[in-house]
Every structure is written in C-alpha cells, then in structure tokens.
N, C-alpha and C. Protein backbone atom coordinates (compact mmCIF):
# COMPACT_ATOMS: atom_id res chain seq x y z
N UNK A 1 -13.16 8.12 -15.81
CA UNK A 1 -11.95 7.33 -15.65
C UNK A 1 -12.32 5.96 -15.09
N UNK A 2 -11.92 4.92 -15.67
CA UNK A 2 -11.89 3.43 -15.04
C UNK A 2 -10.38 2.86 -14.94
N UNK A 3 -10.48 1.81 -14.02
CA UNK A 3 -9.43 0.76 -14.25
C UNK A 3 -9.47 -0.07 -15.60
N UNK A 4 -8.20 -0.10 -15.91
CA UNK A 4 -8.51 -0.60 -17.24
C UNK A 4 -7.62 -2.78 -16.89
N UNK A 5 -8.61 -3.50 -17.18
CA UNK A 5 -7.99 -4.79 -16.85
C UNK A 5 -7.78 -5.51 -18.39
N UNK A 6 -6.78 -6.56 -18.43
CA UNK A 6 -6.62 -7.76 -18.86
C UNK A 6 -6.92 -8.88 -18.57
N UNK A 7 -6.95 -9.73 -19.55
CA UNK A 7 -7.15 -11.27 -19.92
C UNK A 7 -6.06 -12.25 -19.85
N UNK A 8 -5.86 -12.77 -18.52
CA UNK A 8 -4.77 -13.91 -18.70
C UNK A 8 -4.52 -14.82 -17.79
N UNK A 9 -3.84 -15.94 -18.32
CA UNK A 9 -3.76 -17.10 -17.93
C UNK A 9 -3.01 -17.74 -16.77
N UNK A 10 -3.41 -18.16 -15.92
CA UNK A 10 -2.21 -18.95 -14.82
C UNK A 10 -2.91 -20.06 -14.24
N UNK A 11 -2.00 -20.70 -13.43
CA UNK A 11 -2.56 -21.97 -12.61
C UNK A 11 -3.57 -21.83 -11.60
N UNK A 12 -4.52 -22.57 -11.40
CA UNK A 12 -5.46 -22.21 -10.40
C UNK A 12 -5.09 -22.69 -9.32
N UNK A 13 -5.20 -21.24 -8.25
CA UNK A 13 -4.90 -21.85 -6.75
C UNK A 13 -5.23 -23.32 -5.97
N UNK A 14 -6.80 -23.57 -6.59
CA UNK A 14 -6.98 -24.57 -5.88
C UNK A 14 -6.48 -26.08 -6.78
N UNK A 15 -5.77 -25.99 -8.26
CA UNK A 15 -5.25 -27.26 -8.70
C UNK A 15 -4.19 -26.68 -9.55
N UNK A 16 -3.88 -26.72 -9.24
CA UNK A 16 -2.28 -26.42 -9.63
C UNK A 16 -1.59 -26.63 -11.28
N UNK A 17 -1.94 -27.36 -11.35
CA UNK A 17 -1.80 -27.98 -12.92
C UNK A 17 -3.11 -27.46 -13.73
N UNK A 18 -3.52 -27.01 -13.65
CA UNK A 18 -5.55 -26.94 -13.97
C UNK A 18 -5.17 -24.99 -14.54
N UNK A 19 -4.78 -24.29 -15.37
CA UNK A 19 -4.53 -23.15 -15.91
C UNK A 19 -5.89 -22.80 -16.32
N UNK A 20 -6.05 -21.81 -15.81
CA UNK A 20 -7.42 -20.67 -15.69
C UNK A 20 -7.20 -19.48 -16.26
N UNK A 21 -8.45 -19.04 -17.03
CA UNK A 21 -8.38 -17.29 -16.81
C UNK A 21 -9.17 -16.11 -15.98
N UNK A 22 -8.15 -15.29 -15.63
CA UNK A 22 -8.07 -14.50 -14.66
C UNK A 22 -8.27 -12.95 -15.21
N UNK A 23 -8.89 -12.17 -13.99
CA UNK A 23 -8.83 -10.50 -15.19
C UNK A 23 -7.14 -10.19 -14.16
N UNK A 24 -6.48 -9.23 -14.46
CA UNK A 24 -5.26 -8.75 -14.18
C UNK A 24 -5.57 -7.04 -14.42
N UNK A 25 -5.30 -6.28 -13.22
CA UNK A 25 -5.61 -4.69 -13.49
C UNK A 25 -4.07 -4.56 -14.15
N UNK A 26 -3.89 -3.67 -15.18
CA UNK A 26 -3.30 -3.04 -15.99
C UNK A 26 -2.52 -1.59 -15.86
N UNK A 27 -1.61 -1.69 -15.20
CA UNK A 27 -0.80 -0.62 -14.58
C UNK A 27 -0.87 0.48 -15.70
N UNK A 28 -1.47 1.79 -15.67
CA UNK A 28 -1.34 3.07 -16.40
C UNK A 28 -0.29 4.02 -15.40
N UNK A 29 1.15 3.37 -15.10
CA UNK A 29 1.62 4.13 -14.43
C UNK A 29 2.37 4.82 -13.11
N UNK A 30 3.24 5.52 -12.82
CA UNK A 30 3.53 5.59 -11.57
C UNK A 30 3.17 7.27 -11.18
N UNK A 31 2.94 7.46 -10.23
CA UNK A 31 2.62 8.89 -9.33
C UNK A 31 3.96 9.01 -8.43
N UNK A 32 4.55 10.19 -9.04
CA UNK A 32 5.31 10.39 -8.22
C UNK A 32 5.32 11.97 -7.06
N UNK A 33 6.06 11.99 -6.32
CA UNK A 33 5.70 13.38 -5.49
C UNK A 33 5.35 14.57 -5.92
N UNK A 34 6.21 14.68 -7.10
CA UNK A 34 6.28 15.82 -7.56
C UNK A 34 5.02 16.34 -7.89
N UNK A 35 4.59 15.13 -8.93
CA UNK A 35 2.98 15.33 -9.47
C UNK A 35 2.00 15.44 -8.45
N UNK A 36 2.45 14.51 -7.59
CA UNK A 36 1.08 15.05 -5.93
C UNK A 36 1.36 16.50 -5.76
N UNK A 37 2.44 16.58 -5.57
CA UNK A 37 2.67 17.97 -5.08
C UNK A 37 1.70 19.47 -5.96
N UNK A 38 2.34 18.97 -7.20
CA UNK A 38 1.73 19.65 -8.33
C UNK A 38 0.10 19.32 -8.36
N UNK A 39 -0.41 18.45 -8.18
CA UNK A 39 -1.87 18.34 -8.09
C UNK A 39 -2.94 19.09 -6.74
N UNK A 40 -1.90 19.18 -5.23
CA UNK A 40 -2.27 19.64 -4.37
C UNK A 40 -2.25 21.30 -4.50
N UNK A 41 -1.19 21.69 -5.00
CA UNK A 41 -0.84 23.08 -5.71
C UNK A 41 -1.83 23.72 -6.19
N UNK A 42 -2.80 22.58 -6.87
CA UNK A 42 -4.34 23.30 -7.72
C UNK A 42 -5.06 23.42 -6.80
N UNK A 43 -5.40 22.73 -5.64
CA UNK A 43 -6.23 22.75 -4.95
C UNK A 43 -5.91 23.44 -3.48
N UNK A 44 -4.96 24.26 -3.25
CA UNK A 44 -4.44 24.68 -2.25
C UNK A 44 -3.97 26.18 -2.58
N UNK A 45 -3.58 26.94 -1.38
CA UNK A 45 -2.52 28.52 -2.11
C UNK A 45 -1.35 28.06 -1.10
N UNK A 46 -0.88 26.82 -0.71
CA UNK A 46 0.27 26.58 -0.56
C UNK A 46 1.29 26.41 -2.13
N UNK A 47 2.59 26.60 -2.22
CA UNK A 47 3.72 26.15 -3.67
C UNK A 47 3.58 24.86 -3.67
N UNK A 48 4.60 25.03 -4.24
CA UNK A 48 4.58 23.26 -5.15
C UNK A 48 6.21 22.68 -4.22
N UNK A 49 6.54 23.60 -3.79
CA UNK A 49 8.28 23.76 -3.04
C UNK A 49 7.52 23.37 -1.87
N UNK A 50 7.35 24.30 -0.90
CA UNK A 50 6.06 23.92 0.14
C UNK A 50 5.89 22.01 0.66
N UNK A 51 5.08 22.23 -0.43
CA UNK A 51 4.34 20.83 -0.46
C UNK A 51 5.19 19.37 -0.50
N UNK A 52 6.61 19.98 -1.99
CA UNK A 52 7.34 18.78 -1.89
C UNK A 52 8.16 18.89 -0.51
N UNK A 53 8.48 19.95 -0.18
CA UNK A 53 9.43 19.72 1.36
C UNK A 53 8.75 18.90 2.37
N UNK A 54 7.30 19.11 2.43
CA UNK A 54 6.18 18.50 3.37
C UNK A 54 6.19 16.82 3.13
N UNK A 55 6.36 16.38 2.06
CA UNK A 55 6.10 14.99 1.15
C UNK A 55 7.26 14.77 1.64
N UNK A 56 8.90 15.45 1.25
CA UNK A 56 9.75 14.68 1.21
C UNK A 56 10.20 14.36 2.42
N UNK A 57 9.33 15.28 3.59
CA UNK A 57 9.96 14.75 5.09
C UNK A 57 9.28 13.91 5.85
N UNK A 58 7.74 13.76 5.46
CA UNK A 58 6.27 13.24 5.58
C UNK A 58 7.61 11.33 5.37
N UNK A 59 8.24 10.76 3.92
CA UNK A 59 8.86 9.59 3.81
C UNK A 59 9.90 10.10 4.27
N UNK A 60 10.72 10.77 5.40
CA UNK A 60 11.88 10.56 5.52
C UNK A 60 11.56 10.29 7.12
N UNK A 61 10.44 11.08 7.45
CA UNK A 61 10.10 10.57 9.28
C UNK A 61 9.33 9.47 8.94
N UNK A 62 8.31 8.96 8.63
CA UNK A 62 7.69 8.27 8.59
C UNK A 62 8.62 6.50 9.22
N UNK A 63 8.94 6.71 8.60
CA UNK A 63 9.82 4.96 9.30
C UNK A 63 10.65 4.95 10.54
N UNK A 64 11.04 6.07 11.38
CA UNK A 64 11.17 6.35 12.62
C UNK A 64 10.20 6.32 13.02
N UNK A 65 9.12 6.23 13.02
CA UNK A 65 7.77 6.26 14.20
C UNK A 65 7.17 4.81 13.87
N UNK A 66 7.29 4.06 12.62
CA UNK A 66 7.26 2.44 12.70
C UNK A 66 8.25 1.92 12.95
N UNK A 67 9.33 1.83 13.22
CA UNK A 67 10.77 1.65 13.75
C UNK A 67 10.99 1.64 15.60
N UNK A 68 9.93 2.49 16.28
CA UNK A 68 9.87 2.59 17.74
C UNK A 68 8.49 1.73 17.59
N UNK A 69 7.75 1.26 16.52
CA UNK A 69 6.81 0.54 17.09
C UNK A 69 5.51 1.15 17.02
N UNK A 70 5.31 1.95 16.37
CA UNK A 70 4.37 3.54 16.64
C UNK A 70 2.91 2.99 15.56
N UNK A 71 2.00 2.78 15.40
CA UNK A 71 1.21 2.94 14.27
C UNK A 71 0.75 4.40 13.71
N UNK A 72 0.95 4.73 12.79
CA UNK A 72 0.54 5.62 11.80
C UNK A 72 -0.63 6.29 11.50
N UNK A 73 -1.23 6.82 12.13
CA UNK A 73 -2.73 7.25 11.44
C UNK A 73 -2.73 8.81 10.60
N UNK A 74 -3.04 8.60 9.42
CA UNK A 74 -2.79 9.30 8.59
C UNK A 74 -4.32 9.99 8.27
N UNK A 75 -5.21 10.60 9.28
CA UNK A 75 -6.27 10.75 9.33
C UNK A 75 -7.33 10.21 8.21
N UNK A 76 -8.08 10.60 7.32
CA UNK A 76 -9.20 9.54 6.89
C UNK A 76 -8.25 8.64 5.84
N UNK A 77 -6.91 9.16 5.54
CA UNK A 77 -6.37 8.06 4.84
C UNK A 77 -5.96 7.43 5.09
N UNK A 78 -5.54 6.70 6.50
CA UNK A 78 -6.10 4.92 6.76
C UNK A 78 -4.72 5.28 7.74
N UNK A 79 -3.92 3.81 8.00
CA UNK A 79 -3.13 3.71 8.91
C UNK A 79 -2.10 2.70 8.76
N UNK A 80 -0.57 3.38 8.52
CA UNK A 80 0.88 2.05 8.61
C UNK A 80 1.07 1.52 9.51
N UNK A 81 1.29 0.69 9.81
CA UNK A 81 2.31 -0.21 11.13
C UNK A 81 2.72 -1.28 10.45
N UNK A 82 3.85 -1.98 11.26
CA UNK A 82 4.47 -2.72 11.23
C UNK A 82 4.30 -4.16 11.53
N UNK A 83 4.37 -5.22 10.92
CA UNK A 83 3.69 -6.28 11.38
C UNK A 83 5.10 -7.37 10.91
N UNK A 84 5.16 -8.44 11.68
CA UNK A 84 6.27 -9.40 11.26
C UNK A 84 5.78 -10.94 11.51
N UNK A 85 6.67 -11.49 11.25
CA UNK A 85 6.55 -13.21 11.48
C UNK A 85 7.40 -14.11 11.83
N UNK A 86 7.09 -14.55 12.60
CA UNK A 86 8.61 -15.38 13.68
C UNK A 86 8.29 -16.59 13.23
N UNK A 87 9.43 -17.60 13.91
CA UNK A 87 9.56 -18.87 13.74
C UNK A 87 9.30 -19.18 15.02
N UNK A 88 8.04 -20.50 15.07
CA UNK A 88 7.54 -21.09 16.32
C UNK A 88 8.75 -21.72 17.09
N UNK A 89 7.92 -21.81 18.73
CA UNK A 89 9.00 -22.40 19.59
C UNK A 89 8.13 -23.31 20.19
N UNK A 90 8.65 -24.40 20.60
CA UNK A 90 7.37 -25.20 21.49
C UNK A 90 7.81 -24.52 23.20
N UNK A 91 8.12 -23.55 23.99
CA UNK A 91 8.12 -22.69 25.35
C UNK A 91 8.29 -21.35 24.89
N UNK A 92 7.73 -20.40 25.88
CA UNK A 92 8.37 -18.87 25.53
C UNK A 92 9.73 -18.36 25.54
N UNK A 93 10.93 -19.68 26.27
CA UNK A 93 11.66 -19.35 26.96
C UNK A 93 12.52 -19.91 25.60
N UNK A 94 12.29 -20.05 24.30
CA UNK A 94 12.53 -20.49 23.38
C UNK A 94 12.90 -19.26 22.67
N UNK A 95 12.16 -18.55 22.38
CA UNK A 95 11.61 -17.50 21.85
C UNK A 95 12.64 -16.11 22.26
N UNK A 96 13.69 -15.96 20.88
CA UNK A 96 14.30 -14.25 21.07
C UNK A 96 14.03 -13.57 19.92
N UNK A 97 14.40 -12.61 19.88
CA UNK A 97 14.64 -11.66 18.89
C UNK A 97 14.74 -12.34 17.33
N UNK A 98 15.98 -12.82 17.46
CA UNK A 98 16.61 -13.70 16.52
C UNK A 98 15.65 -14.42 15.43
N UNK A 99 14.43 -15.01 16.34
CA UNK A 99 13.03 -15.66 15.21
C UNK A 99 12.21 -14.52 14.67
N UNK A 100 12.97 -13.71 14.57
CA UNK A 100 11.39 -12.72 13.59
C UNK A 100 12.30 -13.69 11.78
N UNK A 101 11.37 -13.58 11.23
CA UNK A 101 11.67 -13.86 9.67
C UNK A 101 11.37 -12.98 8.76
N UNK A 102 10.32 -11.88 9.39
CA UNK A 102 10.21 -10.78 8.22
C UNK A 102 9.79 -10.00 8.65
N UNK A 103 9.81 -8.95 8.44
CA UNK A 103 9.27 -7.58 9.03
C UNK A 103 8.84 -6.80 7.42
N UNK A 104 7.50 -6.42 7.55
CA UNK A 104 6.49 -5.70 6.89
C UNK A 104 5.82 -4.53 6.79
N UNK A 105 5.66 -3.39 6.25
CA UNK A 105 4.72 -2.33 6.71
C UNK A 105 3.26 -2.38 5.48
N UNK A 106 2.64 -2.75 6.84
CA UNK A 106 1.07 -2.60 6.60
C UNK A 106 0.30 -1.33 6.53
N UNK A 107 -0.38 -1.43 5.05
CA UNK A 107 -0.92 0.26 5.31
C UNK A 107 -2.48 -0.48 5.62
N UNK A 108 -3.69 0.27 5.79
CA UNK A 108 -5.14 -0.36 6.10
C UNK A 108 -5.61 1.29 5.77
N UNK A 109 -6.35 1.23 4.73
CA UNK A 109 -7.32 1.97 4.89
C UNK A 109 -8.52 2.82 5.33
N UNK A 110 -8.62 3.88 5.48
CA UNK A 110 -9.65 4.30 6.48
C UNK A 110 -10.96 3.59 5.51
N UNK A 111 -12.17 4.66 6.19
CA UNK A 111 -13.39 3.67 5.84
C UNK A 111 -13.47 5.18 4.85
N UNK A 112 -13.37 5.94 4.59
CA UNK A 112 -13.58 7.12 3.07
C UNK A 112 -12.56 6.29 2.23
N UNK A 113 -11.23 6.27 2.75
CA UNK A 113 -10.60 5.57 0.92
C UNK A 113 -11.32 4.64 0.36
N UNK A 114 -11.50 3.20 1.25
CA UNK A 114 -12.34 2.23 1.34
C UNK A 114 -13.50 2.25 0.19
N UNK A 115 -14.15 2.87 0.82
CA UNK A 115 -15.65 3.50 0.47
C UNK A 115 -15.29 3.82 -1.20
N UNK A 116 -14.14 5.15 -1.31
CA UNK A 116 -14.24 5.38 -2.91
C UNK A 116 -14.01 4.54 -3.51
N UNK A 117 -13.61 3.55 -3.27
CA UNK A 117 -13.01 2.20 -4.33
C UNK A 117 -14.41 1.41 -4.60
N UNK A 118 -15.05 1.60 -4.34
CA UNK A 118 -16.82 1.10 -4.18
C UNK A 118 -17.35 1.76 -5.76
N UNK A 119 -16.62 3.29 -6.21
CA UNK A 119 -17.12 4.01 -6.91
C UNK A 119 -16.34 3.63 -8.41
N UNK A 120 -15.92 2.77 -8.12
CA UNK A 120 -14.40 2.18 -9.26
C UNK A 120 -14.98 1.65 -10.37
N UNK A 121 -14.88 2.16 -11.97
CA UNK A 121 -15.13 1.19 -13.30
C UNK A 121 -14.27 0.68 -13.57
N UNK A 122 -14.67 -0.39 -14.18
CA UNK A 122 -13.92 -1.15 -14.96
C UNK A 122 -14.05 -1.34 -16.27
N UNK A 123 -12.74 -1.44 -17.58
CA UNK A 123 -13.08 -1.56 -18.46
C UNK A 123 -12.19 -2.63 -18.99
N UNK A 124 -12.71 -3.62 -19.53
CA UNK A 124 -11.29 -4.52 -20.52
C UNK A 124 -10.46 -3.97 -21.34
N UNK A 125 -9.68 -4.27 -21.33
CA UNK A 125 -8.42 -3.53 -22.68
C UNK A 125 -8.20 -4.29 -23.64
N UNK A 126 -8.43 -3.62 -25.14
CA UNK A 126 -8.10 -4.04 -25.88
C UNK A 126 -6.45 -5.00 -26.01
C-alpha cells in the first residue's frame, strides 16, 4: 500500500503571482468507527458492539477533559490539547477573556506513529 499523490498547480508561497507545481496527496477516503471497530474485532475477542460503545464514548468524553484544560495522552498514539490565539494588548491589565480569537484542538503524535510514517510509499496517480 502507498499514498497515492497528484500533479498540480498554485501560486508560490514565496511570489505570489509566480504559479508552481506542487505534488497534492490524493484522498482514497474516509474511516469511519464502525470500520475501526470492525478492524479491531479481527484483532481482538472483544465485539464489534463492545468496541463501537468504547469509540462512541472515547468522542463523546473526550472534549470535556480539553474543555477543563486537560491534555490528552492517548498512550503511544500521541496527544490532544487545546491551543488558542488572542489579540495583543500593550499591559496585562488589558488583557480578558474576551481576546481569545480562536480556539483549536491540537493532536501531536507520539514518536511510534511518527516513526511509521517514515515507512510511507509513494506513488503518482495516473
């Protein structure tokens, strides 16, 4: 199995007007629970019921524990938290709540996911 990429065109970051080509990875797709579920199923003697109840409560807590502020460690598969971006003040005494501008959840990889992506082909697509 490889990533399968494309051939295409856009403006180059560093000149704007100046259109370059770029490779683009090539979406084969979405994974949804069910199919994790069903894939863990082979590799486990837990059900497939089991597993989705585990998944479907795994995203239903999950944003209560980044919500109090909590980071995530999802043992060798890496770690969520929450990260945002305010609007500067020239004093602290400037500075409320009110300046966040975005709020984000950051996932980061452990160093095994990391690592397998090291093991990754690539192929162009027709």
């Amino acid at each position: 199995m490889s990533v399968r990429l494309k051939k295409i065109t856009k403006a180059s970051p560093r000149n704007p007007g100046e259109l370059k080509w770029y490779l683009s990875k090539v979406s084969s797709g979405f994974i949804d629970l069910k199919d994790i579920a069903r894939d863990i199923e082979k590799q486990t003697s837990v059900t497939h019921a089991d597993i989705s109840s585990v998944l479907i409560s795994l995203a239903e807590t999950l944003p209560n524990y980044l919500k109090n502020g909590q980071s995530v460690r999802f043992g060798d598969l890496g770690i969520f938290r929450v990260s945002i971006s305010s609007e500067g003040a020239a004093t602290p005494e400037e500075l409320t709540a009110r300046d966040v501008k975005s709020v984000r959840i950051v996932f980061t990889p452990g160093t095994e996911l990391k690592d397998s992506l090291g093991k990754v082909t690539f192929e162009i697509a027709a």
